[in-house]
C-alpha atoms as a PDB file:
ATOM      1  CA  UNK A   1     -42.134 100.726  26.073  1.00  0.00           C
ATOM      2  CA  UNK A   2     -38.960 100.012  28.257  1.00  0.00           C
ATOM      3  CA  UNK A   3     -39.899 101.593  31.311  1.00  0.00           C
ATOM      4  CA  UNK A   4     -42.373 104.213  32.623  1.00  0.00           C
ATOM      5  CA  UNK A   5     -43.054 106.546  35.876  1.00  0.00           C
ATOM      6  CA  UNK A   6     -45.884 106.239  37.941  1.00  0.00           C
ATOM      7  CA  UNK A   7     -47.130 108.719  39.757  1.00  0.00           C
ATOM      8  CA  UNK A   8     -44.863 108.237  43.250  1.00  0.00           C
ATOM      9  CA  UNK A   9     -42.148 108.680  40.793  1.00  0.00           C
ATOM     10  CA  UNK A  10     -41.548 104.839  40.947  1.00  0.00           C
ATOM     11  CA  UNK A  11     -40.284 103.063  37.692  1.00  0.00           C
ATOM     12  CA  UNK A  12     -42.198 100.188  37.017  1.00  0.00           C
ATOM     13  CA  UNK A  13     -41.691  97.255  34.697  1.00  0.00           C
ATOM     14  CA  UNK A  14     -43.119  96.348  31.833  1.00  0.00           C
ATOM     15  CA  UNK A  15     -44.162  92.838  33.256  1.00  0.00           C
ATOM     16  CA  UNK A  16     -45.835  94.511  36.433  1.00  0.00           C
ATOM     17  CA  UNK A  17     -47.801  96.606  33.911  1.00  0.00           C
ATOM     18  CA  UNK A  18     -49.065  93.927  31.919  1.00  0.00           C
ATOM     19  CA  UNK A  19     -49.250  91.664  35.155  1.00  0.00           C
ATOM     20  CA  UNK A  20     -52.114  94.300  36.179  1.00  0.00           C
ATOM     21  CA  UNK A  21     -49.270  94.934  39.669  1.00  0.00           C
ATOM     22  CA  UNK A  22     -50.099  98.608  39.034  1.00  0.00           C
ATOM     23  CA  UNK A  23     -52.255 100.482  36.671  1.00  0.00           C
ATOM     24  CA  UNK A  24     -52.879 104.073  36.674  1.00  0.00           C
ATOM     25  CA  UNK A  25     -55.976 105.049  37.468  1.00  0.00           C
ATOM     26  CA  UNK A  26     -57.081 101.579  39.180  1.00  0.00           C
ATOM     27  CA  UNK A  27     -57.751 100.280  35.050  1.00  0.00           C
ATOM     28  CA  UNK A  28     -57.996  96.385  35.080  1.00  0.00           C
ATOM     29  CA  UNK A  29     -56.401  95.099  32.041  1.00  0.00           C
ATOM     30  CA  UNK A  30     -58.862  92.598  30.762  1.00  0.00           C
ATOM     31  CA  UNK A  31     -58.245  88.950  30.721  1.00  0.00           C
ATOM     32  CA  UNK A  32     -61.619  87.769  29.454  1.00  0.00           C
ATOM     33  CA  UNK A  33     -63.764  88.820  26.365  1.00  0.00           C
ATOM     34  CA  UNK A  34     -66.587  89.727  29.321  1.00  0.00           C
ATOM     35  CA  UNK A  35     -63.895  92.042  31.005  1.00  0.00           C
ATOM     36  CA  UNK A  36     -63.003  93.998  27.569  1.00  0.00           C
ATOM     37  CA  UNK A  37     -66.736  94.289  26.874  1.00  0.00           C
ATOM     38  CA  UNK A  38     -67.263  96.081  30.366  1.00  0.00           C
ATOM     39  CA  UNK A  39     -64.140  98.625  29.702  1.00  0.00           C
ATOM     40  CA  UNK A  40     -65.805  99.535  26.456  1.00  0.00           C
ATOM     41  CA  UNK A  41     -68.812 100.599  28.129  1.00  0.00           C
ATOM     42  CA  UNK A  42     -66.746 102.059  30.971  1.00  0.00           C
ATOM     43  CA  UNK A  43     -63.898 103.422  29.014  1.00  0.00           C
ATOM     44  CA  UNK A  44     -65.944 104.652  25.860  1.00  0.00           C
ATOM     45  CA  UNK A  45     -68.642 106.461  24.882  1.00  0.00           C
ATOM     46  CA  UNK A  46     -71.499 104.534  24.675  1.00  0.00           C
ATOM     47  CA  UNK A  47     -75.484 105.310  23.173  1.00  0.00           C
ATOM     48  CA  UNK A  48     -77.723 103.909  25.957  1.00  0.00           C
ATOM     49  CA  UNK A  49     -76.378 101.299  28.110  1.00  0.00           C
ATOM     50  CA  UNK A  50     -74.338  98.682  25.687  1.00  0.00           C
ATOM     51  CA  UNK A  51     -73.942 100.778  22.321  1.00  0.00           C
ATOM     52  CA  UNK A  52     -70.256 101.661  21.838  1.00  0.00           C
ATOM     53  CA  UNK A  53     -70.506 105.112  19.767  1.00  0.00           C
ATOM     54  CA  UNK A  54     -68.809 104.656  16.922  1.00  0.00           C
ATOM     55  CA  UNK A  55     -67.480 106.378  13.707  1.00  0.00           C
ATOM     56  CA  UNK A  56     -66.724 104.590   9.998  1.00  0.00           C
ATOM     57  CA  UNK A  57     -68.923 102.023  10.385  1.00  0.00           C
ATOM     58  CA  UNK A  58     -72.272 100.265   8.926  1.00  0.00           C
ATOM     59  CA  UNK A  59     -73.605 102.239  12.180  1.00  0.00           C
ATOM     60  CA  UNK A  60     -73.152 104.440  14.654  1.00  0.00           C
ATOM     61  CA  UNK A  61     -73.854 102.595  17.511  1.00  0.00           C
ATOM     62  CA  UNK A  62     -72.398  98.689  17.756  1.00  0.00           C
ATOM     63  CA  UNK A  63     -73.491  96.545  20.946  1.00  0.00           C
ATOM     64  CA  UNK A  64     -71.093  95.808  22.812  1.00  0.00           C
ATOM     65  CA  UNK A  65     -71.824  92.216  22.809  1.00  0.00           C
ATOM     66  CA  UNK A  66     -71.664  91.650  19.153  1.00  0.00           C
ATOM     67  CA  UNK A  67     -67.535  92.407  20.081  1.00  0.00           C
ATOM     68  CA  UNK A  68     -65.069  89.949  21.046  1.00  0.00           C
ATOM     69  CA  UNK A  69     -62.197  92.439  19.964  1.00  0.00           C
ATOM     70  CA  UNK A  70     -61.573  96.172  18.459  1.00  0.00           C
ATOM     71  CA  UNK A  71     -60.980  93.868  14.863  1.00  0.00           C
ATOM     72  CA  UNK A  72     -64.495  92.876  15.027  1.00  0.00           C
ATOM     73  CA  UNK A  73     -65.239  97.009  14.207  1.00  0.00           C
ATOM     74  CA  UNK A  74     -62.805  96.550  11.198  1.00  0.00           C
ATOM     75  CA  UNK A  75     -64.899  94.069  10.262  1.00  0.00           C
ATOM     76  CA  UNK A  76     -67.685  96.676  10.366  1.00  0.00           C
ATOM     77  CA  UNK A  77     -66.247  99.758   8.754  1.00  0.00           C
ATOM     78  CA  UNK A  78     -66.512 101.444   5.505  1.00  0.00           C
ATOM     79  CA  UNK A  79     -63.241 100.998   4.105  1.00  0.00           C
ATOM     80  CA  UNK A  80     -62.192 103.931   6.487  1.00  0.00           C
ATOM     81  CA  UNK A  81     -60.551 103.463  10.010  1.00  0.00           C
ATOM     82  CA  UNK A  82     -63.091 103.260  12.572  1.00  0.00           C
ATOM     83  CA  UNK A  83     -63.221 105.400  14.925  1.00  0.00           C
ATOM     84  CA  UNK A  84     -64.308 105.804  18.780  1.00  0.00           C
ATOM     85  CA  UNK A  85     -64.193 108.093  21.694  1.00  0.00           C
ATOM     86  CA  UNK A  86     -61.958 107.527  24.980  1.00  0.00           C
ATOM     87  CA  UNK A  87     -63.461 109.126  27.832  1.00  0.00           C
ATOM     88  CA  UNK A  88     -60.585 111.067  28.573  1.00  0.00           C
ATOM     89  CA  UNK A  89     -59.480 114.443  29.243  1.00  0.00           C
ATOM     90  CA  UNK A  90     -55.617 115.216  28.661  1.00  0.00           C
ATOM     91  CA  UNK A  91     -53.677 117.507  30.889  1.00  0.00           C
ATOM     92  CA  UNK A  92     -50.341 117.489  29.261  1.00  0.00           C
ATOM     93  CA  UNK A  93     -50.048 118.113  25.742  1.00  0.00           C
ATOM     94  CA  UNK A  94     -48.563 115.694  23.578  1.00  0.00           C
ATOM     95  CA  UNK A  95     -46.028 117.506  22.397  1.00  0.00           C
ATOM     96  CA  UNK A  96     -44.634 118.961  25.582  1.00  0.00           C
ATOM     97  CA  UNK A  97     -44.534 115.039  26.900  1.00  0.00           C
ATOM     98  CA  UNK A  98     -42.555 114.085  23.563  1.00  0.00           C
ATOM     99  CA  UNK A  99     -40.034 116.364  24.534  1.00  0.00           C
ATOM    100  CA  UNK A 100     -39.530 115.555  28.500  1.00  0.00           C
ATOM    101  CA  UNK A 101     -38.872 111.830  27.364  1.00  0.00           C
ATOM    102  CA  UNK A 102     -36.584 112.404  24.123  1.00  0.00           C
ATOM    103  CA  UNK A 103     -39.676 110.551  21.948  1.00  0.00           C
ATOM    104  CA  UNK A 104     -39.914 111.682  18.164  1.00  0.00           C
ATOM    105  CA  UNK A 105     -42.309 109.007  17.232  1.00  0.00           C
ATOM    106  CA  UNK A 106     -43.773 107.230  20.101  1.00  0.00           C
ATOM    107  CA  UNK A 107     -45.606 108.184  22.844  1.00  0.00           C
ATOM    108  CA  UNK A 108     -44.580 105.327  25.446  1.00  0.00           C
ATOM    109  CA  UNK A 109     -45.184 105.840  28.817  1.00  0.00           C
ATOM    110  CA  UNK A 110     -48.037 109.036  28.299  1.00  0.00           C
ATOM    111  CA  UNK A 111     -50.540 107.075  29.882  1.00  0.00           C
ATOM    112  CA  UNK A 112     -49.131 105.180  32.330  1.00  0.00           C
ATOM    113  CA  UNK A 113     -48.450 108.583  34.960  1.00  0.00           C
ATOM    114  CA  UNK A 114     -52.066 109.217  36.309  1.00  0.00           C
ATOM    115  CA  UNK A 115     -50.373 113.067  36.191  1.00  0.00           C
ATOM    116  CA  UNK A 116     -50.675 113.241  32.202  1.00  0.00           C
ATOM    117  CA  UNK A 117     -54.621 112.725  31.699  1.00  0.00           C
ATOM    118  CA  UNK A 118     -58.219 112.046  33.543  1.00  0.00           C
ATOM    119  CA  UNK A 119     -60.679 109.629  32.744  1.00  0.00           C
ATOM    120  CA  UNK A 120     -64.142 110.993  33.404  1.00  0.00           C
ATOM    121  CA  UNK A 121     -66.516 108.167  34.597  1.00  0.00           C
ATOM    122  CA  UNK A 122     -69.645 109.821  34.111  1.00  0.00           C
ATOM    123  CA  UNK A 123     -70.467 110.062  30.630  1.00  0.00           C
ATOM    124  CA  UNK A 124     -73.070 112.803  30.964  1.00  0.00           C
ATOM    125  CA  UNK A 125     -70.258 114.613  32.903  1.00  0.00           C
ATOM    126  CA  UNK A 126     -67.697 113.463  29.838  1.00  0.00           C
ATOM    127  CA  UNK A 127     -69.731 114.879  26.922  1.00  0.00           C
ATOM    128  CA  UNK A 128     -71.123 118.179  29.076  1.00  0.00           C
ATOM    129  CA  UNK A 129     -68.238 119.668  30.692  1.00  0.00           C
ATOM    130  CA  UNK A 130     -65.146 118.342  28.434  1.00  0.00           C
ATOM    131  CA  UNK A 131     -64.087 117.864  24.919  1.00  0.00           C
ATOM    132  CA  UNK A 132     -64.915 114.715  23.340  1.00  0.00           C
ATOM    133  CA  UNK A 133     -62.779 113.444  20.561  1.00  0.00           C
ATOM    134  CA  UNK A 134     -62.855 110.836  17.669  1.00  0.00           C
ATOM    135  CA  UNK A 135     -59.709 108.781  17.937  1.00  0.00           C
ATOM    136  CA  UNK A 136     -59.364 106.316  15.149  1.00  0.00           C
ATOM    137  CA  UNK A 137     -57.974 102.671  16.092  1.00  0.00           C
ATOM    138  CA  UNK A 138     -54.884 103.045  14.357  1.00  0.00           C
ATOM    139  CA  UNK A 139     -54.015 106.293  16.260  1.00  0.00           C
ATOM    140  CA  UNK A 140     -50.348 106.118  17.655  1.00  0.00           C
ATOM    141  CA  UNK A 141     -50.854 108.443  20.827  1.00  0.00           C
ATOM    142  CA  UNK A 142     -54.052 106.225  21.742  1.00  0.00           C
ATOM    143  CA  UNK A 143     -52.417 102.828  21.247  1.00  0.00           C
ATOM    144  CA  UNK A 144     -50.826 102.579  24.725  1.00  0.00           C
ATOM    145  CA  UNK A 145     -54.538 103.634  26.246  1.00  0.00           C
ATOM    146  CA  UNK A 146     -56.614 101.096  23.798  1.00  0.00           C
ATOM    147  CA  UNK A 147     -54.016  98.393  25.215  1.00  0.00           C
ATOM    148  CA  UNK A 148     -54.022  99.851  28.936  1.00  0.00           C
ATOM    149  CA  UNK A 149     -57.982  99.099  28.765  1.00  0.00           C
ATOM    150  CA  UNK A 150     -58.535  96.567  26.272  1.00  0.00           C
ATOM    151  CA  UNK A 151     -55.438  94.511  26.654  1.00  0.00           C
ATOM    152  CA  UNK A 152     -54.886  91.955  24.201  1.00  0.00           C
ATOM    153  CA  UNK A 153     -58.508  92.733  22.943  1.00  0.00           C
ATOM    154  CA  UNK A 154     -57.439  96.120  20.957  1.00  0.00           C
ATOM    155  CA  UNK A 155     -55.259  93.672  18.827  1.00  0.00           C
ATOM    156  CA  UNK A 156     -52.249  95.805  20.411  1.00  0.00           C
ATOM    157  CA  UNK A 157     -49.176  94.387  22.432  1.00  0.00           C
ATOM    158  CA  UNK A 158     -46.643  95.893  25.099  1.00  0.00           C
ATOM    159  CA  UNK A 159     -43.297  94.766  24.113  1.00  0.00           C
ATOM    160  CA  UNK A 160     -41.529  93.350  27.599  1.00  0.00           C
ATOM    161  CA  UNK A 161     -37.957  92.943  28.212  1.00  0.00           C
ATOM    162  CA  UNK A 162     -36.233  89.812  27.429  1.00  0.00           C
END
């Protein structure tokens, strides 16, 4: 990711991104293993209060404390790719995004404009009114997201310029 739009129509650098100078929705990058363990349980869908819900692995619901990164649920899983579920509802579809920015194979920038997707809070709200899915880890439209919440925890990085 080179560059992407904000919502003001601003372009922002890569280093303000990761620098948490402006993330979309107010989303604190996290710095500490405490910090990625809260945006699971804010970010995710979660089974009580510290469960992360989980797919593809020796259960379905892992406490959160048990992780110090999204590896730890490789660790876990049953020789498939595990899989969670963002608490987020899209608004532009993939596809139509792909074609705006010239992208074939990447999906850079998607969730960095608040105009492109939601993220519903409320979990009751979440699962009630919207359409929960099961994104697996290794998903290349959710990579940008895991990395947006989870930072360096989701064992993905944001290439900067040089």
């Amino acid at each position: 990711m080179n560059m992407s739009k904000v919502k003001t129509n601003e372009v922002k650098t890569n280093e303000e991104l990761v620098n948490n100078s402006y993330q979309p929705h107010n989303i604190k990058t996290p710095q500490t293993v405490e910090e990625f363990r809260t945006n699971l349980k804010k970010y995710f869908v979660c089974i009580g209060k510290d469960e992360l819900y989980v797919q593809n692995c020796d259960t379905d619901g892992i406490n959160v404390n048990e992780l110090n990164s999204l590896t730890d649920l490789y660790k876990r899983s049953n020789h498939f790719n595990p899989t969670i579920t963002p608490k987020v509802n899209t608004k532009k579809d993939f596809s139509e995004f792909m074609s705006e920015t010239n992208q074939i194979y990447s999906f850079d920038g998607y969730f960095m404009d608040e105009n492109n997707y939601e993220i519903i809070e409320n979990q009751n709200t979440f699962l009630g009114e919207y359409e929960p899915k099961w994104v697996g880890l290794d998903n290349s439209i959710y990579r940008e997201f895991y990395h947006l919440t989870l930072g360096e925890y989701s064992g993905y990085v944001i290439k900067t310029k040089i």
